[in-house]
PDB file of N, CA and C in Angstrom:
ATOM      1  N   UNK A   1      -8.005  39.324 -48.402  1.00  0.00           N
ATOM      2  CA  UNK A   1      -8.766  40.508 -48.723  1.00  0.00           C
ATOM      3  C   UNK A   1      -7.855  41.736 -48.616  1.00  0.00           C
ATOM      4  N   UNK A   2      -8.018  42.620 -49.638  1.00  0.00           N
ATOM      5  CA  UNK A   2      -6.953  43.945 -49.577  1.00  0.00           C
ATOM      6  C   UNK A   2      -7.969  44.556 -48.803  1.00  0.00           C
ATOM      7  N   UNK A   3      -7.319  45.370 -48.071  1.00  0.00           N
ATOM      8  CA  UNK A   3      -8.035  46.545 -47.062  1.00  0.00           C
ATOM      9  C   UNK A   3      -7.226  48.051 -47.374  1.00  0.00           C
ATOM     10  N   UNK A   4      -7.729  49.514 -47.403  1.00  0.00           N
ATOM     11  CA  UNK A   4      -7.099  50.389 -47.517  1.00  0.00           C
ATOM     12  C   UNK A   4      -6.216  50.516 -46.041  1.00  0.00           C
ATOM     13  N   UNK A   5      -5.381  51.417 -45.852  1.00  0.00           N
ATOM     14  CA  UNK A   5      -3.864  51.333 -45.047  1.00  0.00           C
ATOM     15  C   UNK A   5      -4.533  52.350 -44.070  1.00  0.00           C
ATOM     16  N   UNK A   6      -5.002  51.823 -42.474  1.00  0.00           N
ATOM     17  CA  UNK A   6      -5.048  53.673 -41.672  1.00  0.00           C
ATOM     18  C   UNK A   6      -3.398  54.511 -41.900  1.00  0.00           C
ATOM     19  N   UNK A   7      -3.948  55.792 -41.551  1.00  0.00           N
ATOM     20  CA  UNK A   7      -2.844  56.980 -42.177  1.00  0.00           C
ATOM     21  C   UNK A   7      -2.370  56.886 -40.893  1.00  0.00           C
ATOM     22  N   UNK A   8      -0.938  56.585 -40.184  1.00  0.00           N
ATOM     23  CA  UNK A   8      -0.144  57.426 -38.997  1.00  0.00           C
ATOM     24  C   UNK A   8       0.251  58.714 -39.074  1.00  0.00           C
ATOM     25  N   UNK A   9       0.475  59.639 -38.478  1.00  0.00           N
ATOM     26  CA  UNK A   9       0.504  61.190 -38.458  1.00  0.00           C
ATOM     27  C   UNK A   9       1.615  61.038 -37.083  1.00  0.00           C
ATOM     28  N   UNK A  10       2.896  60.979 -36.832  1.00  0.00           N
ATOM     29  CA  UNK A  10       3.623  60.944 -35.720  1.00  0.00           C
ATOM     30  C   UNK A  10       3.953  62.699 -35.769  1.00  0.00           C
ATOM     31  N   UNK A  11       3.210  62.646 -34.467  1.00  0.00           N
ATOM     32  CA  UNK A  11       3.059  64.602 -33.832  1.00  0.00           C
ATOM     33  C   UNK A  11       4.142  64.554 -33.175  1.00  0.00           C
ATOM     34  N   UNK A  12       5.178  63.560 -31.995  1.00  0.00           N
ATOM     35  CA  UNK A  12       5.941  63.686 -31.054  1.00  0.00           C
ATOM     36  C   UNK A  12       6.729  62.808 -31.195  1.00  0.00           C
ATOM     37  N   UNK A  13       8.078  62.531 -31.333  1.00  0.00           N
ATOM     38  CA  UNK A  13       9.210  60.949 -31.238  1.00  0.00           C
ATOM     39  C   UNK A  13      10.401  62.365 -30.320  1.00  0.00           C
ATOM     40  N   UNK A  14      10.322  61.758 -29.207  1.00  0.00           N
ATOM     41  CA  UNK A  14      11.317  62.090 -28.299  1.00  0.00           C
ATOM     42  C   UNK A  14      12.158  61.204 -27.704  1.00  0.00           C
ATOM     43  N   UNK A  15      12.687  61.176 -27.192  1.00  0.00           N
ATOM     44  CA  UNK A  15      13.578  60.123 -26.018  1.00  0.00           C
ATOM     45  C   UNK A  15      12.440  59.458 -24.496  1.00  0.00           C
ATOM     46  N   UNK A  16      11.047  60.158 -24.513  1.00  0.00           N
ATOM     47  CA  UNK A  16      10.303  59.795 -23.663  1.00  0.00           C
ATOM     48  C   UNK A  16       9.364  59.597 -24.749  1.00  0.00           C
ATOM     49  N   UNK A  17       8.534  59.735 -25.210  1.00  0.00           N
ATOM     50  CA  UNK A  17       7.252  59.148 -25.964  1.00  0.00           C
ATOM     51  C   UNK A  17       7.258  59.370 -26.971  1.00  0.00           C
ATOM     52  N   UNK A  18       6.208  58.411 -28.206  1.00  0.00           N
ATOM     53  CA  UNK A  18       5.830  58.664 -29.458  1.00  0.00           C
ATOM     54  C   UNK A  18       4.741  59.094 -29.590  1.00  0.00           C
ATOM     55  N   UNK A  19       4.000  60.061 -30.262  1.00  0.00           N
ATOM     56  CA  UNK A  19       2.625  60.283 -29.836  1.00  0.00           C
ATOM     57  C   UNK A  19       2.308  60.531 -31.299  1.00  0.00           C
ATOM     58  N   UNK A  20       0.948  59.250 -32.012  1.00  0.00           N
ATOM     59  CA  UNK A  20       0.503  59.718 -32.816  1.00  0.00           C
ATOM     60  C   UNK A  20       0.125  59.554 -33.374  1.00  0.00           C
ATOM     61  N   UNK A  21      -1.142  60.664 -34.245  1.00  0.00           N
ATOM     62  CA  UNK A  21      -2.523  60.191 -35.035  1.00  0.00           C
ATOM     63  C   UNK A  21      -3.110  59.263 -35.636  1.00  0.00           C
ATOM     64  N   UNK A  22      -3.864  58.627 -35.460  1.00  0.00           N
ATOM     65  CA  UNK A  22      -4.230  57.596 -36.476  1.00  0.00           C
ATOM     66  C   UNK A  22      -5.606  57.579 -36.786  1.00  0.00           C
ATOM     67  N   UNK A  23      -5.574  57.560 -38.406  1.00  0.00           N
ATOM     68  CA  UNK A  23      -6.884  57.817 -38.840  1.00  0.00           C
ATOM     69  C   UNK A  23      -7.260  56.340 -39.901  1.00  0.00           C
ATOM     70  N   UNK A  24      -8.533  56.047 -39.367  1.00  0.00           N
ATOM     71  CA  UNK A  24      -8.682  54.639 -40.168  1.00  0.00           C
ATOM     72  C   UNK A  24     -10.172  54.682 -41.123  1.00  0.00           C
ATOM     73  N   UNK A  25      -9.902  55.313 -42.684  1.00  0.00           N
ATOM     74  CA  UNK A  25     -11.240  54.724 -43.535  1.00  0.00           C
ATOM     75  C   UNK A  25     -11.969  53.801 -42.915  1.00  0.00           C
ATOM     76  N   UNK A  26     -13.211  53.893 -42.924  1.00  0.00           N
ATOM     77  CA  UNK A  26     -13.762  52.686 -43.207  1.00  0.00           C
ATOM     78  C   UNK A  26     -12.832  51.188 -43.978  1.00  0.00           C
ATOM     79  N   UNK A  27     -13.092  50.300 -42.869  1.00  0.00           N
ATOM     80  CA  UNK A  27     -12.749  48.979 -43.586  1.00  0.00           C
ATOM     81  C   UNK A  27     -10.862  49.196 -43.500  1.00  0.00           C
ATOM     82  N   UNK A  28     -10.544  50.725 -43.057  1.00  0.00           N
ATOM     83  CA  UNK A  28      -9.124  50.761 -42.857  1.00  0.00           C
ATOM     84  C   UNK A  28      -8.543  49.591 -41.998  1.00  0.00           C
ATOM     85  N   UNK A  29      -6.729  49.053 -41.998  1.00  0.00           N
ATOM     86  CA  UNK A  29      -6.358  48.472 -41.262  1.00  0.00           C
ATOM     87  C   UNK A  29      -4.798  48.889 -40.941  1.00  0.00           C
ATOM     88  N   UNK A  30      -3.782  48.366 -40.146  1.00  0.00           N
ATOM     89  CA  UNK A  30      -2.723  49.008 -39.613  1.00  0.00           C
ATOM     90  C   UNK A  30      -1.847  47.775 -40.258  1.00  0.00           C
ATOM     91  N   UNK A  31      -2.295  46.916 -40.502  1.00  0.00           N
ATOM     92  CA  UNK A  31      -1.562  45.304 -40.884  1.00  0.00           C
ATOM     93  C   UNK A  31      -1.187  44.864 -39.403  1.00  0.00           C
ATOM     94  N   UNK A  32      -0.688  43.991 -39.402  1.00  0.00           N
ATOM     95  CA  UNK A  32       0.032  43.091 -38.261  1.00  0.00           C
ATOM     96  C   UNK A  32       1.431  43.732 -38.189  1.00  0.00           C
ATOM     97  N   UNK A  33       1.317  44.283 -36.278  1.00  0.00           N
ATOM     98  CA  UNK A  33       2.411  44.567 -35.933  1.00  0.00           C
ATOM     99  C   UNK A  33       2.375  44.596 -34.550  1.00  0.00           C
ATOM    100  N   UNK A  34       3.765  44.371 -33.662  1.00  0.00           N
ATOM    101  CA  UNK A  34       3.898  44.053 -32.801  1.00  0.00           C
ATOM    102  C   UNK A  34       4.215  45.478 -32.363  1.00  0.00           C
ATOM    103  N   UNK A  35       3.801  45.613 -30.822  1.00  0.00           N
ATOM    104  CA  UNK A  35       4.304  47.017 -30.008  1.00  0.00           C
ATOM    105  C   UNK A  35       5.543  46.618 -29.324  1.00  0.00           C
ATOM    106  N   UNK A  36       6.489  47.251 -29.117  1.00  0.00           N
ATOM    107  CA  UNK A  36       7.553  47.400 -28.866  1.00  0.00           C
ATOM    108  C   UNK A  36       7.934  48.191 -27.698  1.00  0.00           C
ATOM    109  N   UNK A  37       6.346  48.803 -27.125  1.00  0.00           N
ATOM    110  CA  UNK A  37       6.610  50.150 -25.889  1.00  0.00           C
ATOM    111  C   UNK A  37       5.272  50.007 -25.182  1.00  0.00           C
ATOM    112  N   UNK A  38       4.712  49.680 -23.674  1.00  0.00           N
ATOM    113  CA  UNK A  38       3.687  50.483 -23.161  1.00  0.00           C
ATOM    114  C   UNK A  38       3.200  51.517 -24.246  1.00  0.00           C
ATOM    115  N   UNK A  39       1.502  51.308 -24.237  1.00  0.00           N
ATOM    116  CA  UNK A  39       1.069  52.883 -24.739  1.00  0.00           C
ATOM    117  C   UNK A  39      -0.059  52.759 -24.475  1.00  0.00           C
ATOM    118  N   UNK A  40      -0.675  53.987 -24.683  1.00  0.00           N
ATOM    119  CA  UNK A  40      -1.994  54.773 -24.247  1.00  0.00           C
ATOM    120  C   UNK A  40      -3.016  54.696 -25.758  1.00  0.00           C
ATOM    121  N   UNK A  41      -3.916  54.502 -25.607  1.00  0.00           N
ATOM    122  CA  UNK A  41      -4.806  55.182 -26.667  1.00  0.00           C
ATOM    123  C   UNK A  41      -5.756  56.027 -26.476  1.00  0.00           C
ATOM    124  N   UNK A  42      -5.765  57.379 -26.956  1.00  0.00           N
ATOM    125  CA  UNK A  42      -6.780  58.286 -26.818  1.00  0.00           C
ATOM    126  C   UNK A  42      -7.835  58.291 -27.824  1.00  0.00           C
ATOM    127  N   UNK A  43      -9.183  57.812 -27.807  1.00  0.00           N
ATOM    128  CA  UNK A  43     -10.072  57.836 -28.910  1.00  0.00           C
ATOM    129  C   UNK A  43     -10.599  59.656 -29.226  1.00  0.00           C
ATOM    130  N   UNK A  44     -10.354  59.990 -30.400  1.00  0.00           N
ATOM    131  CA  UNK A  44     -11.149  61.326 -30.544  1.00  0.00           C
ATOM    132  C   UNK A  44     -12.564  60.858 -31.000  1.00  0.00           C
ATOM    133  N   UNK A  45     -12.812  60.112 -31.573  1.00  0.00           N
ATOM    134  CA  UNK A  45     -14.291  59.534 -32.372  1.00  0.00           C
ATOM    135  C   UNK A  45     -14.909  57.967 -31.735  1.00  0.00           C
ATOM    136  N   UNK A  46     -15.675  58.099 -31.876  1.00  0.00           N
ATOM    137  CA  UNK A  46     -16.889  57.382 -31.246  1.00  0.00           C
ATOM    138  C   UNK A  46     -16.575  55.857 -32.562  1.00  0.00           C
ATOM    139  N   UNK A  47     -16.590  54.639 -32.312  1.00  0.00           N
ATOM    140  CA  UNK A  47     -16.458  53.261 -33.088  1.00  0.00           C
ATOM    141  C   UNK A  47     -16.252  52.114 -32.613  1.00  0.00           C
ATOM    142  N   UNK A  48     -15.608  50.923 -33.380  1.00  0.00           N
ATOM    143  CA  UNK A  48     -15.293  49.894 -33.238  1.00  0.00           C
ATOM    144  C   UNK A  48     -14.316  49.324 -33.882  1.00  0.00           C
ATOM    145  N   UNK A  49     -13.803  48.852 -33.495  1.00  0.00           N
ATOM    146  CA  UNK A  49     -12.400  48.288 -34.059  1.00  0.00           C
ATOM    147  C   UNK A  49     -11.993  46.781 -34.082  1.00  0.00           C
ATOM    148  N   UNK A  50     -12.004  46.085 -35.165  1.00  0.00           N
ATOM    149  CA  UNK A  50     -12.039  44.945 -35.385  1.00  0.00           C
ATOM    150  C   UNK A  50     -10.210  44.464 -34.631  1.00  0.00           C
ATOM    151  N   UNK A  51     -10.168  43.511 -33.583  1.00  0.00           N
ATOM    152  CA  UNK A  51      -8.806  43.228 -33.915  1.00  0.00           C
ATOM    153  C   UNK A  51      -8.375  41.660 -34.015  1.00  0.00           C
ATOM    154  N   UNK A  52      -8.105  41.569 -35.070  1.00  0.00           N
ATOM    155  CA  UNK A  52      -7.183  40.421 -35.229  1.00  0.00           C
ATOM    156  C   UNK A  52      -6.242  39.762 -34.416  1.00  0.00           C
ATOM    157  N   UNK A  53      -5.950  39.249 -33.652  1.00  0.00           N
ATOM    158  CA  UNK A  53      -4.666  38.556 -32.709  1.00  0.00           C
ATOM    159  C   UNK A  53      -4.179  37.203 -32.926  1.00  0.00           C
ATOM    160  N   UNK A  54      -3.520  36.517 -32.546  1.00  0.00           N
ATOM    161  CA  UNK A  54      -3.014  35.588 -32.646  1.00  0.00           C
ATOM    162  C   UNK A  54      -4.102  34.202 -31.698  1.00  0.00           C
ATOM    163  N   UNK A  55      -4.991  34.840 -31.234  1.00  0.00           N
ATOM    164  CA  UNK A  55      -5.810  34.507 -30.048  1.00  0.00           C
ATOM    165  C   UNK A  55      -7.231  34.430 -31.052  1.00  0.00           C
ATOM    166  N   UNK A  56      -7.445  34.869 -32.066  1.00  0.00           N
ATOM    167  CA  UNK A  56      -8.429  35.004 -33.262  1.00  0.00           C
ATOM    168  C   UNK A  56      -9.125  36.092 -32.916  1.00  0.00           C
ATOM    169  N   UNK A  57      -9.985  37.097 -33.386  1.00  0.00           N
ATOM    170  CA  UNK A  57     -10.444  37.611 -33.864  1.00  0.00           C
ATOM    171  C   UNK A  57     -11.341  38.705 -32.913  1.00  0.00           C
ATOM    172  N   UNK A  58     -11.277  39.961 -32.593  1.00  0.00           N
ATOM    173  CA  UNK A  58     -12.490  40.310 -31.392  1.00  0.00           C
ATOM    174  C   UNK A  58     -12.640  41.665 -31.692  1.00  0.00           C
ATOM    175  N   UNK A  59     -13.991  42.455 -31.106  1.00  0.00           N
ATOM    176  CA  UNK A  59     -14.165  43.705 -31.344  1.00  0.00           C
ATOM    177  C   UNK A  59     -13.641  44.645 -29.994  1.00  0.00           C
ATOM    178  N   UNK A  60     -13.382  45.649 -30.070  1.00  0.00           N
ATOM    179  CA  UNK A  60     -13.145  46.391 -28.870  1.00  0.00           C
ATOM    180  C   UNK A  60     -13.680  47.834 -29.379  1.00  0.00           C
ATOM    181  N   UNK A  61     -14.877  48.231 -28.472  1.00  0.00           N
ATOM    182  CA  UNK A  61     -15.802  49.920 -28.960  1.00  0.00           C
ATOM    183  C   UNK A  61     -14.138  50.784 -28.422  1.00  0.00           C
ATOM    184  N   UNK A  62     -14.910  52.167 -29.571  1.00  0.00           N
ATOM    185  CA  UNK A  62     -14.028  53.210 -29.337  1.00  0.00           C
ATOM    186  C   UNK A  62     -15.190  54.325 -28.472  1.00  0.00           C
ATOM    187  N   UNK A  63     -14.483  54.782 -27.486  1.00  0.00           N
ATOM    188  CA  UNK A  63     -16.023  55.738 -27.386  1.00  0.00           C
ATOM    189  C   UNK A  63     -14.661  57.076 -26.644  1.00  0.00           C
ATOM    190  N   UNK A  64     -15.024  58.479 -27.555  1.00  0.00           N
ATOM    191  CA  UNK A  64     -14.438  59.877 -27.591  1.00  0.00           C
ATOM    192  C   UNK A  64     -13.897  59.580 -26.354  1.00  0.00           C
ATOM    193  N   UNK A  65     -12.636  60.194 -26.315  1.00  0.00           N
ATOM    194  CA  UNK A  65     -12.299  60.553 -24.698  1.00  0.00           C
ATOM    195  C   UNK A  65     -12.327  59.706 -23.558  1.00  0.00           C
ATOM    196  N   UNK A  66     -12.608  58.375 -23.915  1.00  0.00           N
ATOM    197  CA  UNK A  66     -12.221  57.525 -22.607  1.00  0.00           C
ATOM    198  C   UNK A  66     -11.100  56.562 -23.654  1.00  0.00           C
ATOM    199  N   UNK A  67      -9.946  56.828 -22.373  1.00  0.00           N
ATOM    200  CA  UNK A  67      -8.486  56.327 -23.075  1.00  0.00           C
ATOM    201  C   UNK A  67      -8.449  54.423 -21.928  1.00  0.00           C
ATOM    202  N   UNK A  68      -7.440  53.964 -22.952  1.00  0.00           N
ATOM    203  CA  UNK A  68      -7.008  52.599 -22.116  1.00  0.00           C
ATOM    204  C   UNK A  68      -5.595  52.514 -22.946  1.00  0.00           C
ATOM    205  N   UNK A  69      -5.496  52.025 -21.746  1.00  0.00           N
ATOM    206  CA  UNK A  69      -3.491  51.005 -22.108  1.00  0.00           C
ATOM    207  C   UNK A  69      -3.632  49.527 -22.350  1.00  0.00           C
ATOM    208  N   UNK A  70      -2.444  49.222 -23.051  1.00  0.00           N
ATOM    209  CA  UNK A  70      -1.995  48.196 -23.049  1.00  0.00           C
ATOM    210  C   UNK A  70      -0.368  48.101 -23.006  1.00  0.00           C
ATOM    211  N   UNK A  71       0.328  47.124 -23.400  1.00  0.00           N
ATOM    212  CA  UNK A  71       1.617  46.771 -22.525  1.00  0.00           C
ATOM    213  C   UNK A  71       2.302  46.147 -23.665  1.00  0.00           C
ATOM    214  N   UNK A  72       3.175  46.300 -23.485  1.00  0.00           N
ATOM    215  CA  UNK A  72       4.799  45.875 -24.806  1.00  0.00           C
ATOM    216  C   UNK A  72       4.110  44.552 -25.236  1.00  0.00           C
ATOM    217  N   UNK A  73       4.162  44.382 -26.344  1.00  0.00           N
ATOM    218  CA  UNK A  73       4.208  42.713 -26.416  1.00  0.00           C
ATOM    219  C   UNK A  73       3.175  42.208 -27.207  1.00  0.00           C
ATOM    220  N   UNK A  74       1.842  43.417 -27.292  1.00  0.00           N
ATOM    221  CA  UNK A  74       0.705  42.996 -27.602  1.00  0.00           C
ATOM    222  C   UNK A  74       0.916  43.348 -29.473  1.00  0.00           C
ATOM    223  N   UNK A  75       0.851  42.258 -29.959  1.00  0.00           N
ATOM    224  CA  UNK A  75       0.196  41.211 -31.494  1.00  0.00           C
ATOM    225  C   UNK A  75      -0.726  41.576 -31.710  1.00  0.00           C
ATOM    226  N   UNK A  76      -1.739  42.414 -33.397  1.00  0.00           N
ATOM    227  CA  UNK A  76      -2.586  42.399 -33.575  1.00  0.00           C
ATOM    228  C   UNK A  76      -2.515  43.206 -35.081  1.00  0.00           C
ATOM    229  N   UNK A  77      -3.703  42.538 -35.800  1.00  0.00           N
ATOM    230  CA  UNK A  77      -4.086  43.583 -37.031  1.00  0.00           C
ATOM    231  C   UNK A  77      -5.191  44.824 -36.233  1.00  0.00           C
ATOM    232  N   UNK A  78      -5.208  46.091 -36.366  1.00  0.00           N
ATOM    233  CA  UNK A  78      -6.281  46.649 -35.910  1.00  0.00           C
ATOM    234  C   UNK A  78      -7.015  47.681 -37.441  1.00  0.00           C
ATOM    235  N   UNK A  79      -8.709  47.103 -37.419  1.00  0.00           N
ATOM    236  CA  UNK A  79      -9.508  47.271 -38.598  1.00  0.00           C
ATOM    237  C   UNK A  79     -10.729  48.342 -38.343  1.00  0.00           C
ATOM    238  N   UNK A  80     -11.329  49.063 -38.889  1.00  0.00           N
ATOM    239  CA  UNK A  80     -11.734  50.281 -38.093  1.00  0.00           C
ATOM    240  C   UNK A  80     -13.007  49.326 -39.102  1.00  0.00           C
ATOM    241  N   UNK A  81     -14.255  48.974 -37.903  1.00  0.00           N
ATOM    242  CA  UNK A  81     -14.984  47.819 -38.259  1.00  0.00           C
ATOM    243  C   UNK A  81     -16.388  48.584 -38.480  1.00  0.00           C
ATOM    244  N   UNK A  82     -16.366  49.813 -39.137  1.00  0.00           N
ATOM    245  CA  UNK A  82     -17.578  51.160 -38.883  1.00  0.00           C
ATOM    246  C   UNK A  82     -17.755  51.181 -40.170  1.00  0.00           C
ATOM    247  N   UNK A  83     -18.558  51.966 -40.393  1.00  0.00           N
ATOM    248  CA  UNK A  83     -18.777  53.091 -41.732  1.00  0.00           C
ATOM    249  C   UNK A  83     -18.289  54.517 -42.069  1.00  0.00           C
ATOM    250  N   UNK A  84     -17.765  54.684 -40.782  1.00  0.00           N
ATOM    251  CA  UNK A  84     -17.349  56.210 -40.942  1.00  0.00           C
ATOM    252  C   UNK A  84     -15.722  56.262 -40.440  1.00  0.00           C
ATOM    253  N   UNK A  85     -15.011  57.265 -40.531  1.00  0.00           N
ATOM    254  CA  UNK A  85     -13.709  57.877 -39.950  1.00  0.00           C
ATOM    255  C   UNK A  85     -13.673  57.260 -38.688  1.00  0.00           C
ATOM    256  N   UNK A  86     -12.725  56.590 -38.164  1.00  0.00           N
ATOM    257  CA  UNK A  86     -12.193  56.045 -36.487  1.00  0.00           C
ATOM    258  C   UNK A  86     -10.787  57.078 -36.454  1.00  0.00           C
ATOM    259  N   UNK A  87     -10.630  57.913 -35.290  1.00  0.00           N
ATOM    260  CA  UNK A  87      -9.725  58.759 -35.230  1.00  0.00           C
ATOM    261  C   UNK A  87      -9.258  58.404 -33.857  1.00  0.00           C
ATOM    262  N   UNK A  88      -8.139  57.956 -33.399  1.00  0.00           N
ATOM    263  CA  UNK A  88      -7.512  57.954 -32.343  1.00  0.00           C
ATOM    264  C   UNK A  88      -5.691  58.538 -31.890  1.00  0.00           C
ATOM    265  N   UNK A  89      -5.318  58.983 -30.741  1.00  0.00           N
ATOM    266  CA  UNK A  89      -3.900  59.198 -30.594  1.00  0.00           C
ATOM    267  C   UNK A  89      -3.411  58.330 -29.785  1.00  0.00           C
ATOM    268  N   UNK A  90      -2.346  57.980 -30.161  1.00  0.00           N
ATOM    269  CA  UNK A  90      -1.631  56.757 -29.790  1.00  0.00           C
ATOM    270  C   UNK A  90      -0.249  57.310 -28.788  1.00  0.00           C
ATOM    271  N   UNK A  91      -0.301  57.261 -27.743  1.00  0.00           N
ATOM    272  CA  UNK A  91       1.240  57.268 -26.598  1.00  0.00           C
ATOM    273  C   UNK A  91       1.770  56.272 -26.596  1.00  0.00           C
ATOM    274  N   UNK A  92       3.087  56.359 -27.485  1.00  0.00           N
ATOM    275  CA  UNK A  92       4.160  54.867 -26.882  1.00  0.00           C
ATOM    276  C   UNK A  92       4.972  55.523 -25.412  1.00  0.00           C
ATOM    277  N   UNK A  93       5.249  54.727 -24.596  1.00  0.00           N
ATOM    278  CA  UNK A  93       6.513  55.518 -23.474  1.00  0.00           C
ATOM    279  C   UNK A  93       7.315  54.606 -23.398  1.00  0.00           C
ATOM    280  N   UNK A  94       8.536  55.240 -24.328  1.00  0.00           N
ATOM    281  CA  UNK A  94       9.797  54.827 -23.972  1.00  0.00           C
ATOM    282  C   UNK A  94      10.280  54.520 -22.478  1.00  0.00           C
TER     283      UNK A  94
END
């Protein structure tokens, strides 16, 4: 299935962090890619997010302003599984 592409918007690439926007259409996806750094996610918008893993398939809610981490290493397609705009900021730390 073709899916439209979420948009990255990189606000910050320093020698300490990457920080940055991601906006996902409806039915948007990021494709399969591996993280390479600890990072943060900050949700600005309220959703759900389909993710794909190697582990098969699971939802994880977005809800404004409550952030979570995850850790180098983590595998996944991520699919903005809504009807509306999913807007989040992304911290890698070098």
């Amino acid at each position: 299935m073709s899916r439209p592409q979420a948009v990255p918007t990189v606000q910050i690439d320093n020698d300490r962090v990457i920080v940055t926007e991601w906006r996902f259409a409806p039915g948007a996806e990021t494709g399969w890619h591996r993280h390479g750094h600890d990072y943060v996610v900050v949700p600005t918008t309220n959703g759900e997010l389909l993710l794909e893993t190697p582990e098969g398939p699971r939802t994880a809610p977005l809800v404004a302003g409550r952030s979570y981490t995850r850790q180098v290493g983590v595998e996944h397609n991520v699919i903005n599984n809504t009807d509306h705009e999913v807007v989040f900021i992304e911290i890698e730390l070098r």
